[in-house]
C-alpha atoms as a PDB file:
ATOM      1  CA  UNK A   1      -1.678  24.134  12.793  1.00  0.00           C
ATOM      2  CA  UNK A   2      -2.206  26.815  15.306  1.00  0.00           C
ATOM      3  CA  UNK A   3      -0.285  30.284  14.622  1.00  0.00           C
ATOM      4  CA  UNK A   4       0.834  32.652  16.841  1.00  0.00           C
ATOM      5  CA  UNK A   5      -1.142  35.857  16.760  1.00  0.00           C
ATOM      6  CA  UNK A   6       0.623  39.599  17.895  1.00  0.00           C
ATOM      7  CA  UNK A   7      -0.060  40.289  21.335  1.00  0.00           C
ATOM      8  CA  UNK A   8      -3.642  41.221  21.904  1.00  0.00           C
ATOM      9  CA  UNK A   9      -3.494  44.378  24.262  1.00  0.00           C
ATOM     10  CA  UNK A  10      -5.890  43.758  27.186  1.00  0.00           C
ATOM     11  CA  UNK A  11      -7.850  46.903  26.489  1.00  0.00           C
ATOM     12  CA  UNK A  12      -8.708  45.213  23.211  1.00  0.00           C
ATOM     13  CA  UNK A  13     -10.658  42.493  24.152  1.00  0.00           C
ATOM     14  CA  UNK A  14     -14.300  42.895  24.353  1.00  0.00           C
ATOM     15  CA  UNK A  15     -15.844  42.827  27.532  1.00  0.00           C
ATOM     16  CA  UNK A  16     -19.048  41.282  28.708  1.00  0.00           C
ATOM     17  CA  UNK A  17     -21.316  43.724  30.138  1.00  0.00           C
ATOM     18  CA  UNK A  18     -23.840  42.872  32.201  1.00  0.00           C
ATOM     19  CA  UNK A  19     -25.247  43.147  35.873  1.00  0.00           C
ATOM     20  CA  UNK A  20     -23.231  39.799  37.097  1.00  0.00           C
ATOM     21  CA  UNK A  21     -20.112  41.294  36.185  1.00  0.00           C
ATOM     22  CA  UNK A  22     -20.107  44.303  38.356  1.00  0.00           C
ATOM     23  CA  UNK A  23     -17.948  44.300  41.173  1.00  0.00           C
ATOM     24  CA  UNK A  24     -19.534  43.956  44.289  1.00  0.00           C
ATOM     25  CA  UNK A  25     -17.972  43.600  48.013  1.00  0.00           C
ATOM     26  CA  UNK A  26     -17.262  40.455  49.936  1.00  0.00           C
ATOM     27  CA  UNK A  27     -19.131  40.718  53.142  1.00  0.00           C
ATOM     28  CA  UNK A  28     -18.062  40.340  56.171  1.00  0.00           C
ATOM     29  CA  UNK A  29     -16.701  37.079  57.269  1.00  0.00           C
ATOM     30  CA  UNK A  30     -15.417  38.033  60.898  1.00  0.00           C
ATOM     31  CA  UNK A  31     -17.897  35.902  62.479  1.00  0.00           C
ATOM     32  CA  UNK A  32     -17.350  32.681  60.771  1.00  0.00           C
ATOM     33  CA  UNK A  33     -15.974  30.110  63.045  1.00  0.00           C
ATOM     34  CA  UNK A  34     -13.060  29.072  60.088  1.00  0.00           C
ATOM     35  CA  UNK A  35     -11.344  33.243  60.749  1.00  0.00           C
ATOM     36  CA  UNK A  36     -10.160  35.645  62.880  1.00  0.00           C
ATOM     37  CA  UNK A  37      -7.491  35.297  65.379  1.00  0.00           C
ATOM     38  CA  UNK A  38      -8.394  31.655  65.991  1.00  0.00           C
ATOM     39  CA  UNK A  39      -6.468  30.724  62.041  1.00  0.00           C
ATOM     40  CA  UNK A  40      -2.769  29.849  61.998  1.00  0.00           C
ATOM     41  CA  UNK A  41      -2.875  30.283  58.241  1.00  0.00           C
ATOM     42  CA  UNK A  42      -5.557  30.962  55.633  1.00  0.00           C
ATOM     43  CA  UNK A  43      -5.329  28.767  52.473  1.00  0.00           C
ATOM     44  CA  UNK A  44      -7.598  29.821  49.473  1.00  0.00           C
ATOM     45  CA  UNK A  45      -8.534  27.820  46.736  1.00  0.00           C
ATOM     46  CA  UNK A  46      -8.736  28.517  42.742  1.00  0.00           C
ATOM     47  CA  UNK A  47     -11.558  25.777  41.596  1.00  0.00           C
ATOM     48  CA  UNK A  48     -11.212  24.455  38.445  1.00  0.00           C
ATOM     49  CA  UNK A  49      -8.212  22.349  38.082  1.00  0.00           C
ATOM     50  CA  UNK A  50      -8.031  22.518  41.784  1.00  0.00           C
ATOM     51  CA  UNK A  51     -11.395  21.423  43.660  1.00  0.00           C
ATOM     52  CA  UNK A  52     -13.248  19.856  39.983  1.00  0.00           C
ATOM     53  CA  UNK A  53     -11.522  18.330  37.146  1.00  0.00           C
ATOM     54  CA  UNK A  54     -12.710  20.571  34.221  1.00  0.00           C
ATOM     55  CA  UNK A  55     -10.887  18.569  31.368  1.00  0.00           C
ATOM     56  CA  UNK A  56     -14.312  17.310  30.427  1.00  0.00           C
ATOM     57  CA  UNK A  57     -16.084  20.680  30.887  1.00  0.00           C
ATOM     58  CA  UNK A  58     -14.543  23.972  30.675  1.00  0.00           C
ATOM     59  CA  UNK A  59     -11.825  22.774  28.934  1.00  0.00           C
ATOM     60  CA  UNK A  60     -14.074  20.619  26.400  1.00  0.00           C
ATOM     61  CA  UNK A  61     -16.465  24.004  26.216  1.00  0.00           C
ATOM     62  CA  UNK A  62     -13.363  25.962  24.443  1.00  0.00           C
ATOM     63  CA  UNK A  63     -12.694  23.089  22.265  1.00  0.00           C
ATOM     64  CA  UNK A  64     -16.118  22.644  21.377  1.00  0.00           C
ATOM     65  CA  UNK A  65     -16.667  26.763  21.080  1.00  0.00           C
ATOM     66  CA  UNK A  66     -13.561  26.948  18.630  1.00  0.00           C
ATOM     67  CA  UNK A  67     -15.208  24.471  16.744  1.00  0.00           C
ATOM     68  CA  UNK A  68     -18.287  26.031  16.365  1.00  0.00           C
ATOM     69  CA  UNK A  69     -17.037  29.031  14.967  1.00  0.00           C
ATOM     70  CA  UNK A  70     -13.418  27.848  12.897  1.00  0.00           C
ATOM     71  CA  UNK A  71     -14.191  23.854  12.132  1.00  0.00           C
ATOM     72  CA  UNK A  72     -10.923  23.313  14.106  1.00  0.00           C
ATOM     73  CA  UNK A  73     -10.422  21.196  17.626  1.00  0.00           C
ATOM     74  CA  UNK A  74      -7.508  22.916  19.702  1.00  0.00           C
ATOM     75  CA  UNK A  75      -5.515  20.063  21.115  1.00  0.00           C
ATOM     76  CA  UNK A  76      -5.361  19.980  25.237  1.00  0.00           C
ATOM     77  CA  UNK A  77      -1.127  21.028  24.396  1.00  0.00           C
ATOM     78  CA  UNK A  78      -2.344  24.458  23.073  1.00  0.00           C
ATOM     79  CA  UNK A  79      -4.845  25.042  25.750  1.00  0.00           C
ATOM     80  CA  UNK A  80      -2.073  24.470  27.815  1.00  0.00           C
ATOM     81  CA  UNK A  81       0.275  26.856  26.168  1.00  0.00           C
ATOM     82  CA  UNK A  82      -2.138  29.610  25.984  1.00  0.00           C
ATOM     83  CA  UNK A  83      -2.873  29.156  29.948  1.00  0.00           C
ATOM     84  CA  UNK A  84       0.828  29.391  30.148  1.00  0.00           C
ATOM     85  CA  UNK A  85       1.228  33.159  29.067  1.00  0.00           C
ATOM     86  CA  UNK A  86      -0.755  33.887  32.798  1.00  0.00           C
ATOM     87  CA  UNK A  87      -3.198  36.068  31.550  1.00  0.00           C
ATOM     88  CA  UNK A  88      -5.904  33.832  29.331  1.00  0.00           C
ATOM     89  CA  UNK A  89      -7.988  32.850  32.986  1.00  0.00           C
ATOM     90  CA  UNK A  90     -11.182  33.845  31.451  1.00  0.00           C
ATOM     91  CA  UNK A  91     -12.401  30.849  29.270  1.00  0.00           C
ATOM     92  CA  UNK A  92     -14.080  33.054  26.552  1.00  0.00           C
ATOM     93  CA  UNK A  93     -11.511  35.193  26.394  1.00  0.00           C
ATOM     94  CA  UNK A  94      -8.932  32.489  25.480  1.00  0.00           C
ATOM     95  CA  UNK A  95     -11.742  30.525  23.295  1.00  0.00           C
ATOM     96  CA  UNK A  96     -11.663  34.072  21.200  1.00  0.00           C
ATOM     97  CA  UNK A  97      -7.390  34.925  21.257  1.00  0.00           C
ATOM     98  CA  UNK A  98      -7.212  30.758  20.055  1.00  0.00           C
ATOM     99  CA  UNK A  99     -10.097  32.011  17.468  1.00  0.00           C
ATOM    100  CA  UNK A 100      -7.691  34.238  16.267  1.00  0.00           C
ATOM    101  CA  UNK A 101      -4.548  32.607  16.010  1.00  0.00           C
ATOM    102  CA  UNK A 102      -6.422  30.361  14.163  1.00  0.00           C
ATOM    103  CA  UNK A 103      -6.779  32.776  11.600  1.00  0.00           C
ATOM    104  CA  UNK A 104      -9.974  34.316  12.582  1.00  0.00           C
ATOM    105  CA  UNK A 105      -9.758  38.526  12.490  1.00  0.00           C
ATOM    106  CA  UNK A 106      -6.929  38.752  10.197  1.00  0.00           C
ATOM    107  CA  UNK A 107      -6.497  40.350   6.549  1.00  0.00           C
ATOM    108  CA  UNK A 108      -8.639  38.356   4.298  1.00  0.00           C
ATOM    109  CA  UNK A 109     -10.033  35.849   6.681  1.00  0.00           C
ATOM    110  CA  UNK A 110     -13.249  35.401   8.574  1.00  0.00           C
ATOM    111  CA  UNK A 111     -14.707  37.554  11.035  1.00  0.00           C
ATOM    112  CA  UNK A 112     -13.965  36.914  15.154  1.00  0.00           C
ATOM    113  CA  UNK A 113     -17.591  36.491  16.384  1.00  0.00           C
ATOM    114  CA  UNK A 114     -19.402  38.853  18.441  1.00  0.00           C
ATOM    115  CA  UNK A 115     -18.084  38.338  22.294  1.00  0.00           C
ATOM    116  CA  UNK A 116     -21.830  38.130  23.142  1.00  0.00           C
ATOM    117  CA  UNK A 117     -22.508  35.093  20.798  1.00  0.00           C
ATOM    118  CA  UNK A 118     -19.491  33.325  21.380  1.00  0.00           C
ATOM    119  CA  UNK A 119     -20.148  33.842  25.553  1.00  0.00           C
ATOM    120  CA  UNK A 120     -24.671  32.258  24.343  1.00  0.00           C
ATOM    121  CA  UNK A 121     -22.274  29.373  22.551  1.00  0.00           C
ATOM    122  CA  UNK A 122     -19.618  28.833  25.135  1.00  0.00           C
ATOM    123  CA  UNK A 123     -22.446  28.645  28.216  1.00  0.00           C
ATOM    124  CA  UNK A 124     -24.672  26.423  25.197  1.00  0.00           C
ATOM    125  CA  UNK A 125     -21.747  23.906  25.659  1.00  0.00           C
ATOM    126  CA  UNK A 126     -20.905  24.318  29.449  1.00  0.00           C
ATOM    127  CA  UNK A 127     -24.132  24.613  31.213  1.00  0.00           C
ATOM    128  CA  UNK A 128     -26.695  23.764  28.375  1.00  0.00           C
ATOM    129  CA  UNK A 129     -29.744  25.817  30.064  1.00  0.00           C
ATOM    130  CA  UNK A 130     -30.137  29.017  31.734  1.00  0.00           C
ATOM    131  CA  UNK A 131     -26.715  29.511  34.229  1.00  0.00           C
ATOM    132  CA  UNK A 132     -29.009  31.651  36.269  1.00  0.00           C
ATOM    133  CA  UNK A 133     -31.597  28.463  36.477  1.00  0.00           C
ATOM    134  CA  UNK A 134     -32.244  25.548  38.198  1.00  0.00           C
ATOM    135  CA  UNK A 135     -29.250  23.681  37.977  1.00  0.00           C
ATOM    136  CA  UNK A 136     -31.696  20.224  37.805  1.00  0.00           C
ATOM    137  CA  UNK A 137     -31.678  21.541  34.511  1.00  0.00           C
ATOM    138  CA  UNK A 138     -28.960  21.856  32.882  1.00  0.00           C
ATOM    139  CA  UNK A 139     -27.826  19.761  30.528  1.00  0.00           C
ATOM    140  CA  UNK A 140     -24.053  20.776  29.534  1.00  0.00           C
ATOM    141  CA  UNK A 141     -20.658  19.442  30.392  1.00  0.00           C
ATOM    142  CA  UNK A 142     -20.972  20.648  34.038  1.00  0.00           C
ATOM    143  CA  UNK A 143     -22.160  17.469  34.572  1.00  0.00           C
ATOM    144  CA  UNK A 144     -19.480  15.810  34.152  1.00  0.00           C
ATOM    145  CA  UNK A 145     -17.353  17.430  36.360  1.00  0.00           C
ATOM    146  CA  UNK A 146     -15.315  14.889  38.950  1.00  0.00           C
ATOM    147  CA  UNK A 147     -14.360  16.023  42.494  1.00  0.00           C
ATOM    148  CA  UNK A 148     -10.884  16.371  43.384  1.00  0.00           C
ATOM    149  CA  UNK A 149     -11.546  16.468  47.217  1.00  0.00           C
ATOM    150  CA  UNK A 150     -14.630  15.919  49.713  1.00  0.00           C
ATOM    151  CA  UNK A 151     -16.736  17.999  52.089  1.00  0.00           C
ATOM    152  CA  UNK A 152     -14.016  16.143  54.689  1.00  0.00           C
ATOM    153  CA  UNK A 153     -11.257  17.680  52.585  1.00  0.00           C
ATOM    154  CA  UNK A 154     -12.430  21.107  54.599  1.00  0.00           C
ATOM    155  CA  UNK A 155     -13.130  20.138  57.866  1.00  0.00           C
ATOM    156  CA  UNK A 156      -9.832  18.542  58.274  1.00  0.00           C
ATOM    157  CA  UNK A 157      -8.451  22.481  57.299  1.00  0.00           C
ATOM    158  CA  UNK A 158     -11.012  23.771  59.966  1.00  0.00           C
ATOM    159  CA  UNK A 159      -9.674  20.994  62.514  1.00  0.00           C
ATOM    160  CA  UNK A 160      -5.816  22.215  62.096  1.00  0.00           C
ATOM    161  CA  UNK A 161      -6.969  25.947  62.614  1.00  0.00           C
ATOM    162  CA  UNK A 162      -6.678  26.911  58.370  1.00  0.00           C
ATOM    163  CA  UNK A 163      -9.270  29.377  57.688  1.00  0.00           C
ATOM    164  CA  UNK A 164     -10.027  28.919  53.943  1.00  0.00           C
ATOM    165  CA  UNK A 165     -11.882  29.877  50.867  1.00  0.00           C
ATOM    166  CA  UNK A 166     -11.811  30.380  47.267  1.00  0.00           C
ATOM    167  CA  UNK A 167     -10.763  32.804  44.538  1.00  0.00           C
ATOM    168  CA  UNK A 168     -11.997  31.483  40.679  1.00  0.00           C
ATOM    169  CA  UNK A 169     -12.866  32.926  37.724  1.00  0.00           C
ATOM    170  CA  UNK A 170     -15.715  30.301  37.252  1.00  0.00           C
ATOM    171  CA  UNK A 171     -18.891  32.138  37.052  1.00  0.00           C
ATOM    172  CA  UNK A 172     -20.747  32.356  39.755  1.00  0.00           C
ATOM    173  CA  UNK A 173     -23.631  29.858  39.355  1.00  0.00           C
ATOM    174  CA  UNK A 174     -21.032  27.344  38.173  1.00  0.00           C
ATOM    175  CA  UNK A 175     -18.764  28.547  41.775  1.00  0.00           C
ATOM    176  CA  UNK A 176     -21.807  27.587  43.336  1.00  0.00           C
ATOM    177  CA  UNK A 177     -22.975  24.374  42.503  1.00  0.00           C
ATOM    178  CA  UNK A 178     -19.631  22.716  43.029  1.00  0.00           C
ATOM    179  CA  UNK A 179     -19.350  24.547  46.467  1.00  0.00           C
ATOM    180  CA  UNK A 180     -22.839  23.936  47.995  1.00  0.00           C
ATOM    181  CA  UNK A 181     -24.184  21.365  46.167  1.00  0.00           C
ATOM    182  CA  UNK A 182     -21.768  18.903  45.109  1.00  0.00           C
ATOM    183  CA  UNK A 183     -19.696  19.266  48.125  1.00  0.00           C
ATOM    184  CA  UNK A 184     -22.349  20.299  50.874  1.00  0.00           C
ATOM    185  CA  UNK A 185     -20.324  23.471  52.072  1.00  0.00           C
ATOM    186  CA  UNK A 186     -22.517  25.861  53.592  1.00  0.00           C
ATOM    187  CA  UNK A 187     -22.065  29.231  52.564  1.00  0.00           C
ATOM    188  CA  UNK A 188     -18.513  29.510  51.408  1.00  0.00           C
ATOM    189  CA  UNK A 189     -16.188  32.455  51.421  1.00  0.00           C
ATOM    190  CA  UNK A 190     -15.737  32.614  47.862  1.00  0.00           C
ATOM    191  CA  UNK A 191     -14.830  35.441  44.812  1.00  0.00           C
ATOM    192  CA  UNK A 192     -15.777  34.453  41.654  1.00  0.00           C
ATOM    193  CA  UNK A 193     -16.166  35.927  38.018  1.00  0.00           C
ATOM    194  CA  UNK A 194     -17.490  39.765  38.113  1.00  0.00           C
ATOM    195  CA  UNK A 195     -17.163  40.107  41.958  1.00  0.00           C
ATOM    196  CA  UNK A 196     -13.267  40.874  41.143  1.00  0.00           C
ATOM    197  CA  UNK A 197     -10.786  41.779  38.654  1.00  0.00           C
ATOM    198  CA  UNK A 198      -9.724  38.576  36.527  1.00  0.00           C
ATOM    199  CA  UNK A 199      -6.670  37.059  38.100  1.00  0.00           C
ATOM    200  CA  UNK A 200      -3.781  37.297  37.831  1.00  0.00           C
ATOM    201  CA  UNK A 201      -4.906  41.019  39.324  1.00  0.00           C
ATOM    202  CA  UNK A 202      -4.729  40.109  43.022  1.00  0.00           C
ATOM    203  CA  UNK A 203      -7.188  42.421  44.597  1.00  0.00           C
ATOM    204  CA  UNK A 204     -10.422  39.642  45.183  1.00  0.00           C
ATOM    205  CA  UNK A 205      -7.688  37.540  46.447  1.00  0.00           C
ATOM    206  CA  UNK A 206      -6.262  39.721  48.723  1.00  0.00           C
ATOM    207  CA  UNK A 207      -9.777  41.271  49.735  1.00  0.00           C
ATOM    208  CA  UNK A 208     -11.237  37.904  50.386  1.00  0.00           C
ATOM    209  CA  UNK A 209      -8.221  36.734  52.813  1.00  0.00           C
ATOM    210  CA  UNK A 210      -8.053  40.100  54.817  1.00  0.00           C
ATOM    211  CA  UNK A 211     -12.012  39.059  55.348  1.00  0.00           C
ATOM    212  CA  UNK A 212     -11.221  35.925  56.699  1.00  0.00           C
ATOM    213  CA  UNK A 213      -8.698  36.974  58.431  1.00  0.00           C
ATOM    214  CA  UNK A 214     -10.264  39.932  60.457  1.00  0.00           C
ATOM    215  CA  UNK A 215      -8.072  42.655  59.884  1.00  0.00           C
ATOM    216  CA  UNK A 216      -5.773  44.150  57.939  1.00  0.00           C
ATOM    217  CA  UNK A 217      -3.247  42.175  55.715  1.00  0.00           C
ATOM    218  CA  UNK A 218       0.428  43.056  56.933  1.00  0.00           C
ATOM    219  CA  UNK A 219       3.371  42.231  59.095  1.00  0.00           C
ATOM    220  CA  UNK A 220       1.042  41.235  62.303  1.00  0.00           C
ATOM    221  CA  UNK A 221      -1.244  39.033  60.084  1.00  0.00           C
ATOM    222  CA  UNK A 222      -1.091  35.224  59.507  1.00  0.00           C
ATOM    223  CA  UNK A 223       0.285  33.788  56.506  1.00  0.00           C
ATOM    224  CA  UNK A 224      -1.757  33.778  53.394  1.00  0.00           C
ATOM    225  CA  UNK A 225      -1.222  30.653  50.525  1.00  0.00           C
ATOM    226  CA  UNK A 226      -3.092  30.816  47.427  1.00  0.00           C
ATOM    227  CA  UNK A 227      -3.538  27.058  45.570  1.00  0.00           C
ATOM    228  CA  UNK A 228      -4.272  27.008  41.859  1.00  0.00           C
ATOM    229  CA  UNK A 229      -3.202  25.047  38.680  1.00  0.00           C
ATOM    230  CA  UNK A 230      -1.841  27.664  36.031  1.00  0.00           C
ATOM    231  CA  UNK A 231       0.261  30.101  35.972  1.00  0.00           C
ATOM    232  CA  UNK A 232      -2.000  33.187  36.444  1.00  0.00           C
ATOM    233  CA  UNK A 233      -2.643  31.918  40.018  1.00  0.00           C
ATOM    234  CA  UNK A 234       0.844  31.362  40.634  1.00  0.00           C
ATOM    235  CA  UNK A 235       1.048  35.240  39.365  1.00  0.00           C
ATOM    236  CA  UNK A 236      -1.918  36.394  41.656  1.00  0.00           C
ATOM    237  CA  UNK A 237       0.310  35.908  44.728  1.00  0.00           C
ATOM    238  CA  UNK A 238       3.583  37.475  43.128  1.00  0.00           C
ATOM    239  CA  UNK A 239       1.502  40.751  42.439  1.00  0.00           C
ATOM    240  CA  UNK A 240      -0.170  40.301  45.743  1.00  0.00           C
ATOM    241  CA  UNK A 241       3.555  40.689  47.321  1.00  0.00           C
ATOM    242  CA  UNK A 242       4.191  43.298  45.258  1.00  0.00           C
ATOM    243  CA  UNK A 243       1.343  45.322  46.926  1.00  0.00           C
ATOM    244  CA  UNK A 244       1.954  43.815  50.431  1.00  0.00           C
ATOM    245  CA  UNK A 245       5.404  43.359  50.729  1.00  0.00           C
ATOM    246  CA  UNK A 246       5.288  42.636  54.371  1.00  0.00           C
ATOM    247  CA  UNK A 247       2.520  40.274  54.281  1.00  0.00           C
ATOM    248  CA  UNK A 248       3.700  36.606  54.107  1.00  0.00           C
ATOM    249  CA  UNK A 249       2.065  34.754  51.006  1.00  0.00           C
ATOM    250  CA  UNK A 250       2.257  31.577  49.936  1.00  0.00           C
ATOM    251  CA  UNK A 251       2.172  30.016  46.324  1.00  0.00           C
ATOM    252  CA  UNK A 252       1.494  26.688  46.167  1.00  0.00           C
ATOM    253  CA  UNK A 253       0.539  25.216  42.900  1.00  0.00           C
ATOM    254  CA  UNK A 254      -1.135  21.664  41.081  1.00  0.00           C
ATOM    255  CA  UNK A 255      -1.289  20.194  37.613  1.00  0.00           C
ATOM    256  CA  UNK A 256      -4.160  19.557  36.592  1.00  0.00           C
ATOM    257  CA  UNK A 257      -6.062  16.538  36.573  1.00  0.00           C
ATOM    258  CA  UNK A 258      -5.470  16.300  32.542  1.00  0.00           C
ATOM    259  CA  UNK A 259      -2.028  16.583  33.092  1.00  0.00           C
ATOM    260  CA  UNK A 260      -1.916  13.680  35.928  1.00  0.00           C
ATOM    261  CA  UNK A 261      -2.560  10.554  33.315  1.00  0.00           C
ATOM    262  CA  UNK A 262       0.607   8.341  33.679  1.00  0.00           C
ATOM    263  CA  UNK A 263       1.043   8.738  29.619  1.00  0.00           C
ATOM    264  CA  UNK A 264       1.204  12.704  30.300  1.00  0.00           C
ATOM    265  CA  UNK A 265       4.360  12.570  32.507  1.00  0.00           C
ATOM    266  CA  UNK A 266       6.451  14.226  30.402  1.00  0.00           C
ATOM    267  CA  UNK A 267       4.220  16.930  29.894  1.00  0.00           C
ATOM    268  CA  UNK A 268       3.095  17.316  33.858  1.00  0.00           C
ATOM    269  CA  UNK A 269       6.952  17.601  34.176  1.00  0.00           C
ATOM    270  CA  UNK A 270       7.317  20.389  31.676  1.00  0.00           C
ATOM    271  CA  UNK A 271       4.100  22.023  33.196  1.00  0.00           C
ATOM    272  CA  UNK A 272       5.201  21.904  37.132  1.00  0.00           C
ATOM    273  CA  UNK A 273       8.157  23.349  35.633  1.00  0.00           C
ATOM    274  CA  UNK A 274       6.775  26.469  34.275  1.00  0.00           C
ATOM    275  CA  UNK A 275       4.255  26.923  37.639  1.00  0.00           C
ATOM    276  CA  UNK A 276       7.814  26.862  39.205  1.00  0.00           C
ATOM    277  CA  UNK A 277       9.449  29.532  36.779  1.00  0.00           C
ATOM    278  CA  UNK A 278       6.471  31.751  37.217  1.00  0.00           C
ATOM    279  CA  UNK A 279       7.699  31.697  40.851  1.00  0.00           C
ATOM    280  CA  UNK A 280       5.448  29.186  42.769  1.00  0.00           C
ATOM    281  CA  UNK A 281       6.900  28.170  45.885  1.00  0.00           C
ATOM    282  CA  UNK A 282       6.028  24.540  46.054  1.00  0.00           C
ATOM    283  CA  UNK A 283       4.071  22.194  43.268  1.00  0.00           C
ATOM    284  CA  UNK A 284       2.376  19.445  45.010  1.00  0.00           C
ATOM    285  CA  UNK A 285       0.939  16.193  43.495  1.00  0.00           C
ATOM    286  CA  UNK A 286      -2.752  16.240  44.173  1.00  0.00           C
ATOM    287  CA  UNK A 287      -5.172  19.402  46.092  1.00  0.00           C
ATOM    288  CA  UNK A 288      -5.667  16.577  49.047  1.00  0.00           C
ATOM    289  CA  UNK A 289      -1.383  16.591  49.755  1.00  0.00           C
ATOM    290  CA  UNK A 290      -2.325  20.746  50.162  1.00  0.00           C
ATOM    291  CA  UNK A 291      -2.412  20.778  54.363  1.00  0.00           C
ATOM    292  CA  UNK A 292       0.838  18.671  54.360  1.00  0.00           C
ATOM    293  CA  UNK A 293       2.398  20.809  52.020  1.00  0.00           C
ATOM    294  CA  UNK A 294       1.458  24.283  53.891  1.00  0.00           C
ATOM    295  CA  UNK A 295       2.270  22.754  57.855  1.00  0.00           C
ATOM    296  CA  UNK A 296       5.571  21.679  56.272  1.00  0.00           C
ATOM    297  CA  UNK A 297       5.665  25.756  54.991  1.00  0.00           C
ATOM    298  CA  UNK A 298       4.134  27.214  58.055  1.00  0.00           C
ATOM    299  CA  UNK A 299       7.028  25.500  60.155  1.00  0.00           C
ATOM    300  CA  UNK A 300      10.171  27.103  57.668  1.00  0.00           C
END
């Protein structure tokens, strides 16, 4: 049984300090052919969920990290909860808060591991070699990842004038290999872990779409959409507003692939409906439906 822990104050969990974490600038993207003033719209992507089905690898990393450290397997329900409260993005830092409401920290009970070792253990599971290495190498659950879309996927947003992109908390080497190797994109505009604030803060989003873009976000600039799968994406573009009232954003949001089994319908129901509450503007079945969904948008 997993129990509810007191809020854990952001300041109060451990960060990872290191080189790779640093934020450091998105560079210039005027000159790409997908932005400037020839877009209509720019659409960026979250990753996980949304361009890979994780289920089998970030998702199975927690699991499998929890384990390591408390004997217990989180069912995919309370993964699911814990994405719900729209700030757990970070993978080890919901592996540690479902640590502790496991009893882990408290009076009497056994010690939360350092946030160093459980980040060696979580990145044992996931990449299983060096994530700064050869990715021939590695030997985790990232290999197991399925596509959601195709290299096509993108050129048929290039084609219709989208400028696009992506904004993940994945690391970086993980961003990477999905992007340019497994889908053959060339050099992607693309924010992930370290090179922003952790979503649902909306600056790397925001930064990364006035770069495409070409100037300034505001009344005179195209819309922006942001897709994603939980509810801290869906919360990125509501603080994004908040900041840039007259910008036009877009939140369109996707279950993930987990949640798209037909014996999980009544949970993909309950799911969409909470990406709704959290003020999406449209869920849409599947990341391939996304350029139908944002013409049909773009035209309101």
């Amino acid at each position: 049984m997993w129990r509810r822990h007191p809020w854990l104050a952001w300041s109060e969990i451990p960060r990872r300090e290191s080189k790779q974490l640093s934020y450091q600038p998105v560079r210039s993207l005027a000159l790409n052919p997908r932005t400037a003033l020839q877009c209509r719209a720019v659409l960026l992507f979250d990753i996980d969920g949304v361009i890979r089905d994780v289920g089998g690898s970030y998702r199975r990393a927690i699991v499998e990290t929890v384990h390591h450290y408390s004997g217990l397997r989180p069912e995919p329900a309370a993964i699911d909860a814990l994405k719900a409260e729209g700030c757990w993005n970070n993978d080890w830092h919901a592996s540690l808060e479902l640590l502790r409401r496991a009893g882990l920290g408290g009076a009497g009970g056994p010690p939360l591991p350092p946030f160093e070792a459980l980040v060696a253990v979580f990145n044992g599971f996931y990449f299983g070699g060096d994530p700064e290495g050869d990715p021939a190498a590695w030997r985790g659950f990232i290999g197991s990842e399925p596509l959601l879309v195709e290299r096509a996927f993108f050129e048929a947003l290039s084609a219709a004038s989208i400028a696009w992109g992506f904004v993940s908390g994945a690391e970086p080497p993980s961003a990477r290999f999905v992007l340019r190797q497994r889908l053959g994109l060339s050099d992607p505009p693309m924010i992930a872990m370290g090179e922003a604030p952790d979503k649902p803060d909306p600056t790397g989003f925001l930064r990364l779409a006035a770069d495409l873009i070409g100037m300034p976000l505001g009344p005179d600039a195209v819309p922006v959409a942001y897709l994603g799968d939980t509810v801290a994406d869906v919360l990125t573009v509501k603080r994004a507003r908040e900041r840039l009232p007259q910008q036009r954003f877009l939140s369109l949001a996707v279950a993930p692939p987990h949640l798209q089994a037909p014996d999980a319908a009544e949970r993909r129901a309950a799911y969409e409906a909470q990406l709704l509450q959290a003020g999406a503007d449209r869920v849409i079945p599947e990341t391939a439906r996304v350029l139908e969904a944002l013409e049909t948008a773009l035209a309101l």
